[in-house]
N, C-alpha and C. Protein backbone atom coordinates (compact mmCIF):
# COMPACT_ATOMS: atom_id res chain seq x y z
N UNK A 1 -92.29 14.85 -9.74
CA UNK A 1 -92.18 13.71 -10.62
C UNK A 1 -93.04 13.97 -11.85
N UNK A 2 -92.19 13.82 -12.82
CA UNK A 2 -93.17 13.87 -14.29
C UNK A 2 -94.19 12.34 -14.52
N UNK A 3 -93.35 11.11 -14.58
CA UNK A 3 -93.70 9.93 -14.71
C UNK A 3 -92.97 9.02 -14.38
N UNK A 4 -93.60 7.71 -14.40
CA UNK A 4 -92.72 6.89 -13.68
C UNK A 4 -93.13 6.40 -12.76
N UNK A 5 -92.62 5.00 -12.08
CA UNK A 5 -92.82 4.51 -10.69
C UNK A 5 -91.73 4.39 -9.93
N UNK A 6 -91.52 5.65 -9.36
CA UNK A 6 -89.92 5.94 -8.51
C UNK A 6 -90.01 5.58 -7.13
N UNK A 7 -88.98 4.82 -6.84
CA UNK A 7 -89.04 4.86 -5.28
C UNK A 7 -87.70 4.28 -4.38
N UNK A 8 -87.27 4.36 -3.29
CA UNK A 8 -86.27 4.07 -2.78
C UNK A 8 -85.88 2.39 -2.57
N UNK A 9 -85.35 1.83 -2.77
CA UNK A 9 -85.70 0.43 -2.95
C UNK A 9 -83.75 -0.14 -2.28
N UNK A 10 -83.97 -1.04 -1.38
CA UNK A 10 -82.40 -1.67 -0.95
C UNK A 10 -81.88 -2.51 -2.14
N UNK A 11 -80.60 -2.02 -1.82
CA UNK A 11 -79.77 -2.18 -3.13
C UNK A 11 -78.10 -2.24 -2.90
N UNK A 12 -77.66 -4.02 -1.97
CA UNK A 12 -77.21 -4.78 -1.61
C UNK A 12 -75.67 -3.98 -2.10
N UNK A 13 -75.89 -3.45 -3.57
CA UNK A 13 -74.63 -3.34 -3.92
C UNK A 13 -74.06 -1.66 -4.15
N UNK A 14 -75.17 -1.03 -3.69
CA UNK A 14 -75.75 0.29 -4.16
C UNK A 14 -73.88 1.21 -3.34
N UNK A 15 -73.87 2.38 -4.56
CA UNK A 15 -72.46 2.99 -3.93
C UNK A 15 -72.57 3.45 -2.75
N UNK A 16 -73.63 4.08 -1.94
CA UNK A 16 -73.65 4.27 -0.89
C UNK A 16 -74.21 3.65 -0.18
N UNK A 17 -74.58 2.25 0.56
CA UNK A 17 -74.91 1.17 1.02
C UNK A 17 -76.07 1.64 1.85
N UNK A 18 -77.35 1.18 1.79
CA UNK A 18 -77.53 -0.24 1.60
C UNK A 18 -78.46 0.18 0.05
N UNK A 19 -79.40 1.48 -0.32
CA UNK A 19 -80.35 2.16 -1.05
C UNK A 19 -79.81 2.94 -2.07
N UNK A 20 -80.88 3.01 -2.95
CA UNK A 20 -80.96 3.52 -4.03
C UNK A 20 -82.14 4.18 -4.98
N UNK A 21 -82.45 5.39 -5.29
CA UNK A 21 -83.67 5.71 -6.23
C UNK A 21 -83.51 4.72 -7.32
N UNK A 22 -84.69 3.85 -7.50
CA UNK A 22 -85.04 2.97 -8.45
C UNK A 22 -86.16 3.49 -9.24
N UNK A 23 -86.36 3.46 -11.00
CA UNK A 23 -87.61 3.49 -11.37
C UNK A 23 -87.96 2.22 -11.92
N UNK A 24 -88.54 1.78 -11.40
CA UNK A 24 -89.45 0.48 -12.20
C UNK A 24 -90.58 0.21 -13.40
N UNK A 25 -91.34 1.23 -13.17
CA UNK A 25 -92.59 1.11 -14.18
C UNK A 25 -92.20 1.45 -14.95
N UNK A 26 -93.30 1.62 -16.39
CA UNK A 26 -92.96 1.68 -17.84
C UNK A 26 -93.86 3.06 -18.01
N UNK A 27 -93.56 3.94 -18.98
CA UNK A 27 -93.84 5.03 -19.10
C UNK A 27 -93.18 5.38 -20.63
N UNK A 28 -93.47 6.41 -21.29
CA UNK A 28 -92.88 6.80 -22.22
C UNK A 28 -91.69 7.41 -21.89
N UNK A 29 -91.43 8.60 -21.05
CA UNK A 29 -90.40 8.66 -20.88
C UNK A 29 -89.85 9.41 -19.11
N UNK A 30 -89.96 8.19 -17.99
CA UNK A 30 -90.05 8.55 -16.99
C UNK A 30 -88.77 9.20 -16.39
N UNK A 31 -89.49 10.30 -15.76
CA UNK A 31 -88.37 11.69 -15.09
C UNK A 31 -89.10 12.05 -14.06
N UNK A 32 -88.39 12.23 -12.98
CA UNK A 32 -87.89 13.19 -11.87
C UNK A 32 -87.42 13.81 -11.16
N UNK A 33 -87.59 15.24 -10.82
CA UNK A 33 -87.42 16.15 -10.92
C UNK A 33 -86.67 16.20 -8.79
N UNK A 34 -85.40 16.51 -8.87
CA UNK A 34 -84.54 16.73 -7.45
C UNK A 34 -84.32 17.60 -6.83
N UNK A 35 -85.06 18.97 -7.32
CA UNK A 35 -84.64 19.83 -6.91
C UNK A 35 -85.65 20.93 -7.85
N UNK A 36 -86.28 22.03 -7.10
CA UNK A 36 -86.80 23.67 -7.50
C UNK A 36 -85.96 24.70 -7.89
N UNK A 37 -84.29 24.02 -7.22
CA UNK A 37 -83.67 25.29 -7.33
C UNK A 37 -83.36 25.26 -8.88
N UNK A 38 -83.28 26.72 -9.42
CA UNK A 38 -82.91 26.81 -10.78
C UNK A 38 -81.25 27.05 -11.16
N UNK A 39 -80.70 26.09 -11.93
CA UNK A 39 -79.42 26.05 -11.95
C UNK A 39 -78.91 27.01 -13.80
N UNK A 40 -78.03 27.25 -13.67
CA UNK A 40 -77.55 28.18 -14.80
C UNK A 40 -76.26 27.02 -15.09
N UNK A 41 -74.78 27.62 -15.00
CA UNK A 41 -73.84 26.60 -14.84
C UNK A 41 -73.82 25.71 -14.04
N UNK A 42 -73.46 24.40 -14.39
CA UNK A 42 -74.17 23.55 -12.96
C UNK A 42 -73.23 21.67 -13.71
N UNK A 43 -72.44 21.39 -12.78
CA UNK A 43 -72.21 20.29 -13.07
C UNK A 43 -73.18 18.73 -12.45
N UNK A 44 -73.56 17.77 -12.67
CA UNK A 44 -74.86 17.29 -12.41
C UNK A 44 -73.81 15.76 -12.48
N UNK A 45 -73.90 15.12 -11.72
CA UNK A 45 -73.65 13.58 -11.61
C UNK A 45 -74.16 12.34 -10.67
N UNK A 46 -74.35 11.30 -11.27
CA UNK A 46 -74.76 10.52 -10.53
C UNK A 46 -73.74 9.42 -10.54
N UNK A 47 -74.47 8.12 -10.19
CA UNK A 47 -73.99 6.87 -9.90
C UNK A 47 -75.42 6.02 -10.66
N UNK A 48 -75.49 4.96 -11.51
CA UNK A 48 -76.46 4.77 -12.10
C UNK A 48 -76.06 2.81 -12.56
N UNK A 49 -77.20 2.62 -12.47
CA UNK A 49 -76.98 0.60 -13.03
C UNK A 49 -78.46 0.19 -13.82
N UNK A 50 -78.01 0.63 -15.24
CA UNK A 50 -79.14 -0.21 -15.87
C UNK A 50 -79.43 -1.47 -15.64
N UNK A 51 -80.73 -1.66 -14.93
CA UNK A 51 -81.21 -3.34 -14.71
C UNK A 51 -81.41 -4.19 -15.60
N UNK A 52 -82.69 -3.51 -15.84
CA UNK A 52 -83.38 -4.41 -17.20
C UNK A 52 -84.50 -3.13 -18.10
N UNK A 53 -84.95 -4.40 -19.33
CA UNK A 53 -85.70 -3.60 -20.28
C UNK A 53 -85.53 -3.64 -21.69
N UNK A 54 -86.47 -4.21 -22.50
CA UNK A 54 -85.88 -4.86 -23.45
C UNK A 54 -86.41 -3.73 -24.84
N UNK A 55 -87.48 -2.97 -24.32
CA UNK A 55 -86.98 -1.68 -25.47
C UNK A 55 -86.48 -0.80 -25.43
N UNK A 56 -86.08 -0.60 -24.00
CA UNK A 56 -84.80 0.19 -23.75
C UNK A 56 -84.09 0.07 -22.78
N UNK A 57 -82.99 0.26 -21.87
CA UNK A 57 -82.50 0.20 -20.76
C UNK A 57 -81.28 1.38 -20.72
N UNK A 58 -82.25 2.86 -20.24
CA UNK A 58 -81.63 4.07 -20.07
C UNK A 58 -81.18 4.74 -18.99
N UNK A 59 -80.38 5.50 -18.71
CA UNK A 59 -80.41 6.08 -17.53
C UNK A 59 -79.81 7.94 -18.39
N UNK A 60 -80.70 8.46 -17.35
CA UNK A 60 -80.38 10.29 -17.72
C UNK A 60 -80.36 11.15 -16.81
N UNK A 61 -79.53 11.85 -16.98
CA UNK A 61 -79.77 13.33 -15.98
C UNK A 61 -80.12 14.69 -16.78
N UNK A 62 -81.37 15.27 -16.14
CA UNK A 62 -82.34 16.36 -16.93
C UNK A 62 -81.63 17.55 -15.90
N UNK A 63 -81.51 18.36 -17.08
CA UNK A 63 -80.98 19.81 -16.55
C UNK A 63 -81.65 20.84 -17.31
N UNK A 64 -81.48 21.91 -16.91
CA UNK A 64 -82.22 22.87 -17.17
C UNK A 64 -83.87 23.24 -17.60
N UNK A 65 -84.20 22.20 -16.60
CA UNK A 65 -85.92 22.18 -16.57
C UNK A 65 -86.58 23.11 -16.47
N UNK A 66 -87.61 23.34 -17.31
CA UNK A 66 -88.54 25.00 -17.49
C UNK A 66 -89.76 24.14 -17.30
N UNK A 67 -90.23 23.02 -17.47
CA UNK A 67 -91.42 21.99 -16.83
C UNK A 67 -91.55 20.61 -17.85
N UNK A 68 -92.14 19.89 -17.45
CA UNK A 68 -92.22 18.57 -17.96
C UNK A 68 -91.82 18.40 -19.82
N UNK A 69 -92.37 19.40 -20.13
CA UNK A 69 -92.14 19.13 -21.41
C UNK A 69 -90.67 19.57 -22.09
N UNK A 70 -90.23 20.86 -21.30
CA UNK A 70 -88.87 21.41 -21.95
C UNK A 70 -87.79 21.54 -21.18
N UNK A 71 -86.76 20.86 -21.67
CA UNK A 71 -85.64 20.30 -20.91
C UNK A 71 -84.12 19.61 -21.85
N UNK A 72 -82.89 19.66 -21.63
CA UNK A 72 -82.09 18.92 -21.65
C UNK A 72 -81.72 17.47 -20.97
N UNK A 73 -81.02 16.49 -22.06
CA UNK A 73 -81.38 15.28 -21.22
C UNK A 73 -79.91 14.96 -21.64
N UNK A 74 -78.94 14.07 -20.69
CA UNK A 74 -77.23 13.79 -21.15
C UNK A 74 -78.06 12.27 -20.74
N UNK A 75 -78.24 11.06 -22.18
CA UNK A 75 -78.48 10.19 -21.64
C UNK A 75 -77.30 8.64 -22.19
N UNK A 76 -77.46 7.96 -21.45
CA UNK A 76 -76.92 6.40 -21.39
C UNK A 76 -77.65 5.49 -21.73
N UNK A 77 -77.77 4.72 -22.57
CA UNK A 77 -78.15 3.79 -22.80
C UNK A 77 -77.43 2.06 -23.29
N UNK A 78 -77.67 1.12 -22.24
CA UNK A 78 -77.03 0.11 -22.23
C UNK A 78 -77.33 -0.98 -23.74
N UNK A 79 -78.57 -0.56 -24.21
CA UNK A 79 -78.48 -1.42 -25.16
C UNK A 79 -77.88 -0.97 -26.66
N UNK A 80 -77.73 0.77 -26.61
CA UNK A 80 -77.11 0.80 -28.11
C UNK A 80 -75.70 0.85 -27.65
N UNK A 81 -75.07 0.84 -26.28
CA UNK A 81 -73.89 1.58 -25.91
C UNK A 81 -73.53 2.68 -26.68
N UNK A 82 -74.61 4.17 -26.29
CA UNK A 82 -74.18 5.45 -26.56
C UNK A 82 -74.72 6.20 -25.71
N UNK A 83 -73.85 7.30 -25.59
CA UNK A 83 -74.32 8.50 -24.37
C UNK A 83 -74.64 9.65 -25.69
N UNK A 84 -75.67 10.57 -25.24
CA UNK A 84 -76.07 11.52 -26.34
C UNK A 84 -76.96 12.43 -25.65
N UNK A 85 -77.20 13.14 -26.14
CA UNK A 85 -77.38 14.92 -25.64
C UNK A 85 -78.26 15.25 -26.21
N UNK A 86 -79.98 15.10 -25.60
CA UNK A 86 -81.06 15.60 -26.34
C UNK A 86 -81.70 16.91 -25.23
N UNK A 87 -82.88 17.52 -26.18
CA UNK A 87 -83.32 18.90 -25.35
C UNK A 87 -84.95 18.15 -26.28
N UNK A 88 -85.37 18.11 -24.73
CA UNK A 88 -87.60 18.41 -25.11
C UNK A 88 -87.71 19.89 -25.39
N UNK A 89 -88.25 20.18 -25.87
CA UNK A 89 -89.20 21.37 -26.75
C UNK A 89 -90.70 21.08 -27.03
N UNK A 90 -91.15 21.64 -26.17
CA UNK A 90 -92.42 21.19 -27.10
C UNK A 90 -93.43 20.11 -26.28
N UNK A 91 -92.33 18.94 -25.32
CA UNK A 91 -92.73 17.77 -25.63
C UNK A 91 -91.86 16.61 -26.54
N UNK A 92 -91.23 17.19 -27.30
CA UNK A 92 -90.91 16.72 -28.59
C UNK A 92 -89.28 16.50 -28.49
N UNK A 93 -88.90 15.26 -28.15
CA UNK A 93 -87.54 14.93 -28.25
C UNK A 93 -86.64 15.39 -29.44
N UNK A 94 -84.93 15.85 -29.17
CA UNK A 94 -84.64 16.22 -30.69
C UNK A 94 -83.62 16.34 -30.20
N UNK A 95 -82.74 15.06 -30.89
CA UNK A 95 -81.04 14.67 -30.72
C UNK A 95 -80.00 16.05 -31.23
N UNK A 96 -79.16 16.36 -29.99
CA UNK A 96 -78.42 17.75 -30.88
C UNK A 96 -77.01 16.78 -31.04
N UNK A 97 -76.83 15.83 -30.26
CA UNK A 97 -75.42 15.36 -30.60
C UNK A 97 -75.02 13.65 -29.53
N UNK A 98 -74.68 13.05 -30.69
CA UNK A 98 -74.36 11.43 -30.55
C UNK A 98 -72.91 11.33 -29.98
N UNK A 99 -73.20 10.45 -28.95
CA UNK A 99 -71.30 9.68 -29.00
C UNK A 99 -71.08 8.25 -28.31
N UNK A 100 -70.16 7.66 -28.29
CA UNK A 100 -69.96 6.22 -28.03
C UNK A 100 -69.59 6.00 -26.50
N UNK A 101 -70.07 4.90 -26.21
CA UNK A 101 -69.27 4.55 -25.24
C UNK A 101 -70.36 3.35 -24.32
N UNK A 102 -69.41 2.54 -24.36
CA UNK A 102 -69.38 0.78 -23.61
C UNK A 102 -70.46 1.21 -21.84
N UNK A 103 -71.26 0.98 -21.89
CA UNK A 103 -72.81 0.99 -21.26
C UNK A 103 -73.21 -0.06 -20.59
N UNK A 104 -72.51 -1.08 -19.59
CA UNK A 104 -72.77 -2.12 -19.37
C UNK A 104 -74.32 -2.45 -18.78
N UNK A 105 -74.58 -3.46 -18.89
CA UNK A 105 -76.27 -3.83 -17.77
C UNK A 105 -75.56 -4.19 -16.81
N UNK A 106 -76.19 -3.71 -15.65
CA UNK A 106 -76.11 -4.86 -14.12
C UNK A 106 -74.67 -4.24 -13.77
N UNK A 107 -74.24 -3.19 -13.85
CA UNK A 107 -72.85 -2.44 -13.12
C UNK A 107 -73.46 -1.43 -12.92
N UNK A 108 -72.71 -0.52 -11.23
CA UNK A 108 -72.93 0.50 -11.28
C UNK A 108 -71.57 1.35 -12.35
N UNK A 109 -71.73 2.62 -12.62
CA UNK A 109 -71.62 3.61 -13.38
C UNK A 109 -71.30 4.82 -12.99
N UNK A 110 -70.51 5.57 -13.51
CA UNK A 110 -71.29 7.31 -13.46
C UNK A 110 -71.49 7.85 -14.39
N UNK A 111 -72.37 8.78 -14.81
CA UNK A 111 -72.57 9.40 -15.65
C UNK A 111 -72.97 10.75 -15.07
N UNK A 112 -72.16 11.94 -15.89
CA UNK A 112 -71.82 13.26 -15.69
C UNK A 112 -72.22 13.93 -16.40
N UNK A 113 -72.56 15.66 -16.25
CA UNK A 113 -72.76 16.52 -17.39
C UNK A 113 -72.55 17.66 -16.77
N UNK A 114 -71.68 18.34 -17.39
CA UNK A 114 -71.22 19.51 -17.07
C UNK A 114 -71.38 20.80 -17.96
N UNK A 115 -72.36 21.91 -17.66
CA UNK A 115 -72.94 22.99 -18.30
C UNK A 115 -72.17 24.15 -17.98
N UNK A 116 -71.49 24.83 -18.71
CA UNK A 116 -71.25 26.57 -18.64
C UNK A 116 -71.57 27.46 -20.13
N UNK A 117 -72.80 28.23 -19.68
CA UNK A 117 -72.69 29.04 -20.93
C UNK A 117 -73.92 27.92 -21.62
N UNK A 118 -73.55 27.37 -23.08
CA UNK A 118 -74.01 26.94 -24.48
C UNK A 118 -73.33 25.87 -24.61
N UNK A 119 -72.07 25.47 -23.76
CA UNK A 119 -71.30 23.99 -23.55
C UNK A 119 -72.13 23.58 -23.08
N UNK A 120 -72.21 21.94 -23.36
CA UNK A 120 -72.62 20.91 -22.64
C UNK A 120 -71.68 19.66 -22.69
N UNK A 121 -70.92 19.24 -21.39
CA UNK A 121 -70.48 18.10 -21.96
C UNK A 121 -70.65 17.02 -20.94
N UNK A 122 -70.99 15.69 -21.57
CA UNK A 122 -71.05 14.71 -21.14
C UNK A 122 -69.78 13.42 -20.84
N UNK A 123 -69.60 12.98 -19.72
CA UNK A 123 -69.32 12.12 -19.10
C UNK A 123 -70.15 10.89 -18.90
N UNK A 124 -69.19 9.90 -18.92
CA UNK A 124 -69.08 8.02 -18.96
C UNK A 124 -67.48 7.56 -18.00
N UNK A 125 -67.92 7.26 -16.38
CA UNK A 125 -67.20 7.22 -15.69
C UNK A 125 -66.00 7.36 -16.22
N UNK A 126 -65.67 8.91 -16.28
CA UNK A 126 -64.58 9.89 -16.05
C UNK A 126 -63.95 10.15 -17.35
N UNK A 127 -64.42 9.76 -18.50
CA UNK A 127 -64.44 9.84 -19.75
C UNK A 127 -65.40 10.65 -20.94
N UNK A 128 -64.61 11.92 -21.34
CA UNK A 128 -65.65 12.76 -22.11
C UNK A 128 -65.94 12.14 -23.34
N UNK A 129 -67.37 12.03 -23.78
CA UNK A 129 -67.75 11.32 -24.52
C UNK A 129 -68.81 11.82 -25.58
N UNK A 130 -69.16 13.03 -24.95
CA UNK A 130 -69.78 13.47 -25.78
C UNK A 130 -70.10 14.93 -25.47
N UNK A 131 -70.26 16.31 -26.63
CA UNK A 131 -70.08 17.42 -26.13
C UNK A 131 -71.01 18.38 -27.45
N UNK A 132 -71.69 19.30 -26.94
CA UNK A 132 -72.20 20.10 -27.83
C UNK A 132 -72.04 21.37 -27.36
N UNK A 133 -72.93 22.48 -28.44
CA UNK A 133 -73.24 23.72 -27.80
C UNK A 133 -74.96 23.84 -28.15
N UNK A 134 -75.62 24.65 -27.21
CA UNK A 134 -76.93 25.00 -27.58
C UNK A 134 -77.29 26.31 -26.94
N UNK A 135 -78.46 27.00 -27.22
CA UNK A 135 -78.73 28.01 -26.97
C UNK A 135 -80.14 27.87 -26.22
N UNK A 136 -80.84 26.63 -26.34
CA UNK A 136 -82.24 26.50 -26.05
C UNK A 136 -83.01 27.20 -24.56
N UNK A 137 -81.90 26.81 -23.47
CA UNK A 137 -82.48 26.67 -22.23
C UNK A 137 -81.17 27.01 -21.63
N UNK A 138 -81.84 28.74 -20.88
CA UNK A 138 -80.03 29.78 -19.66
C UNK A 138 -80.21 28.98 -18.48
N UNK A 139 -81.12 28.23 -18.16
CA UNK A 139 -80.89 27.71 -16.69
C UNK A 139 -82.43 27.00 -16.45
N UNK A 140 -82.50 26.12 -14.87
CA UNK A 140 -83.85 25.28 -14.85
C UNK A 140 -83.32 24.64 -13.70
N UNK A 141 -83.95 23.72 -13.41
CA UNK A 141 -83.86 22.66 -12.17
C UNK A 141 -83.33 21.49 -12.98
N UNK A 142 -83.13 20.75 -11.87
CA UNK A 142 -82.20 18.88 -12.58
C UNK A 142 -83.58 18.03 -11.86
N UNK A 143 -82.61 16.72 -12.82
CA UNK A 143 -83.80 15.49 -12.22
C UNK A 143 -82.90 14.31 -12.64
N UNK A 144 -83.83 12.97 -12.81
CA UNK A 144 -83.34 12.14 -13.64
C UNK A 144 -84.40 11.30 -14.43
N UNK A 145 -83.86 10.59 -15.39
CA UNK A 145 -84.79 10.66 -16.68
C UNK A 145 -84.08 8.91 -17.10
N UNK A 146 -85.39 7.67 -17.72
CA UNK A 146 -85.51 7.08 -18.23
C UNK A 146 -86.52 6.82 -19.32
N UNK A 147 -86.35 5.82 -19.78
CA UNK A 147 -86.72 5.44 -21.31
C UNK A 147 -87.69 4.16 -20.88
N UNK A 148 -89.03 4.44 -21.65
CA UNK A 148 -90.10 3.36 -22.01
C UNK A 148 -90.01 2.10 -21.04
N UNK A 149 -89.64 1.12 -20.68
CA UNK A 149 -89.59 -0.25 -19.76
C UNK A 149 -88.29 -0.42 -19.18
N UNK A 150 -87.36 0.79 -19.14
CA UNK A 150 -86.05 0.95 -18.70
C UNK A 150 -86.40 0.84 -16.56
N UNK A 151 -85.59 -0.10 -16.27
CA UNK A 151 -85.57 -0.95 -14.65
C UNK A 151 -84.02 -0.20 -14.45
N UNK A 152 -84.11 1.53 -13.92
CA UNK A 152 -82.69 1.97 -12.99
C UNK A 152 -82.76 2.01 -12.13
N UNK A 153 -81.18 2.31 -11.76
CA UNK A 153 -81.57 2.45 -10.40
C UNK A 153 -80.15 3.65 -9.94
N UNK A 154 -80.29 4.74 -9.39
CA UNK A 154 -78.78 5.78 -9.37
C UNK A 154 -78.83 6.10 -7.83
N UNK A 155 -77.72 6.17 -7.61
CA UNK A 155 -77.38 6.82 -6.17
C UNK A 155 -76.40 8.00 -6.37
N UNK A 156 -76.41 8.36 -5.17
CA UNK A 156 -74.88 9.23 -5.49
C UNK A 156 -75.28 10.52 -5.95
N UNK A 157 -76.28 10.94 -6.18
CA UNK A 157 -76.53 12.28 -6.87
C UNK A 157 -76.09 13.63 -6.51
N UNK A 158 -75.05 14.44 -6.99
CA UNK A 158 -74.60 15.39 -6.65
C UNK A 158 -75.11 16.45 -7.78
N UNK A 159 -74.73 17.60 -7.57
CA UNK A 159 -74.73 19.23 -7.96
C UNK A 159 -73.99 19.88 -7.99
N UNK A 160 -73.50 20.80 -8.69
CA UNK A 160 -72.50 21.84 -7.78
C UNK A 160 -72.29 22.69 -9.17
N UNK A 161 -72.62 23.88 -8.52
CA UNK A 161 -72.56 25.49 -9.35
C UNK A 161 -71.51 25.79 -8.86
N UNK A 162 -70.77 26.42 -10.10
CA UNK A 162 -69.47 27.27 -9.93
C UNK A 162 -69.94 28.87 -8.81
């Protein structure tokens, strides 16, 4: 775990009944980390329900982790309704590419990202929505990743390398 107050919490409506990884606390930008193994091509999805959070209400999946600070992030956010494709460097957040799409609060979701190569493309239950290329980061571990007073909560978390 980078940050954050993560924990398994019942979740009445959750896709796989009855639980769900929830983060609750406020943090700048809370992530954790699911896995050591290091992935290269690697499709990454969850199941995700922004709660609450009124300077942000995000949900993300981090791929290609080299450690806390440097990383790719395919994120959702319910209050601008946009999914978008950032990489830490540094520490240092830095948008490579924006796109749209309807983000509800209080529904579950999926949100997808699928890596081969310098592609990256992002998914919004079953809808491509947003897509780049980068060179930053050949491979890393996954996690998942929220924003400042952002209340998620995701189940469902899958993997799978070609």
């Amino acid at each position: 775990m980078f940050s954050g107050t993560w924990a398994v919490k019942a979740e009445s409506d959750a896709p796989s009944p009855s639980h769900a990884l929830c983060q609750t606390g406020s943090a700048r930008f809370p992530a954790i980390v699911l896995s050591d193994k290091v992935f290269a091509d690697v499709t990454v999805s969850t199941r995700f329900k922004p709660v609450s959070g009124n300077e942000d209400r995000a949900a993300g999946i981090i791929f290609r982790i080299q450690d806390q600070d440097n990383f790719y992030i395919l994120r959702a956010n319910a209050l601008e309704d946009n999914v978008n494709i950032y990489r830490y460097v540094g520490g240092a957040r830095q948008a490579i590419k924006e796109g749209a799409g309807k983000v509800p609060s209080g529904t579950w979701q999926e949100l997808r990202v699928e890596v081969k190569g310098n592609d990256i493309r992002g998914y919004l239950n079953g809808k491509l929505v947003v897509e780049a290329r980068d060179d930053t980061f050949r491979g890393g571990g996954i996690g998942l990743w929220t924003k400042a007073d952002s209340v998620t909560c995701f189940d469902d978390v899958k993997a799978t390398a070609p």
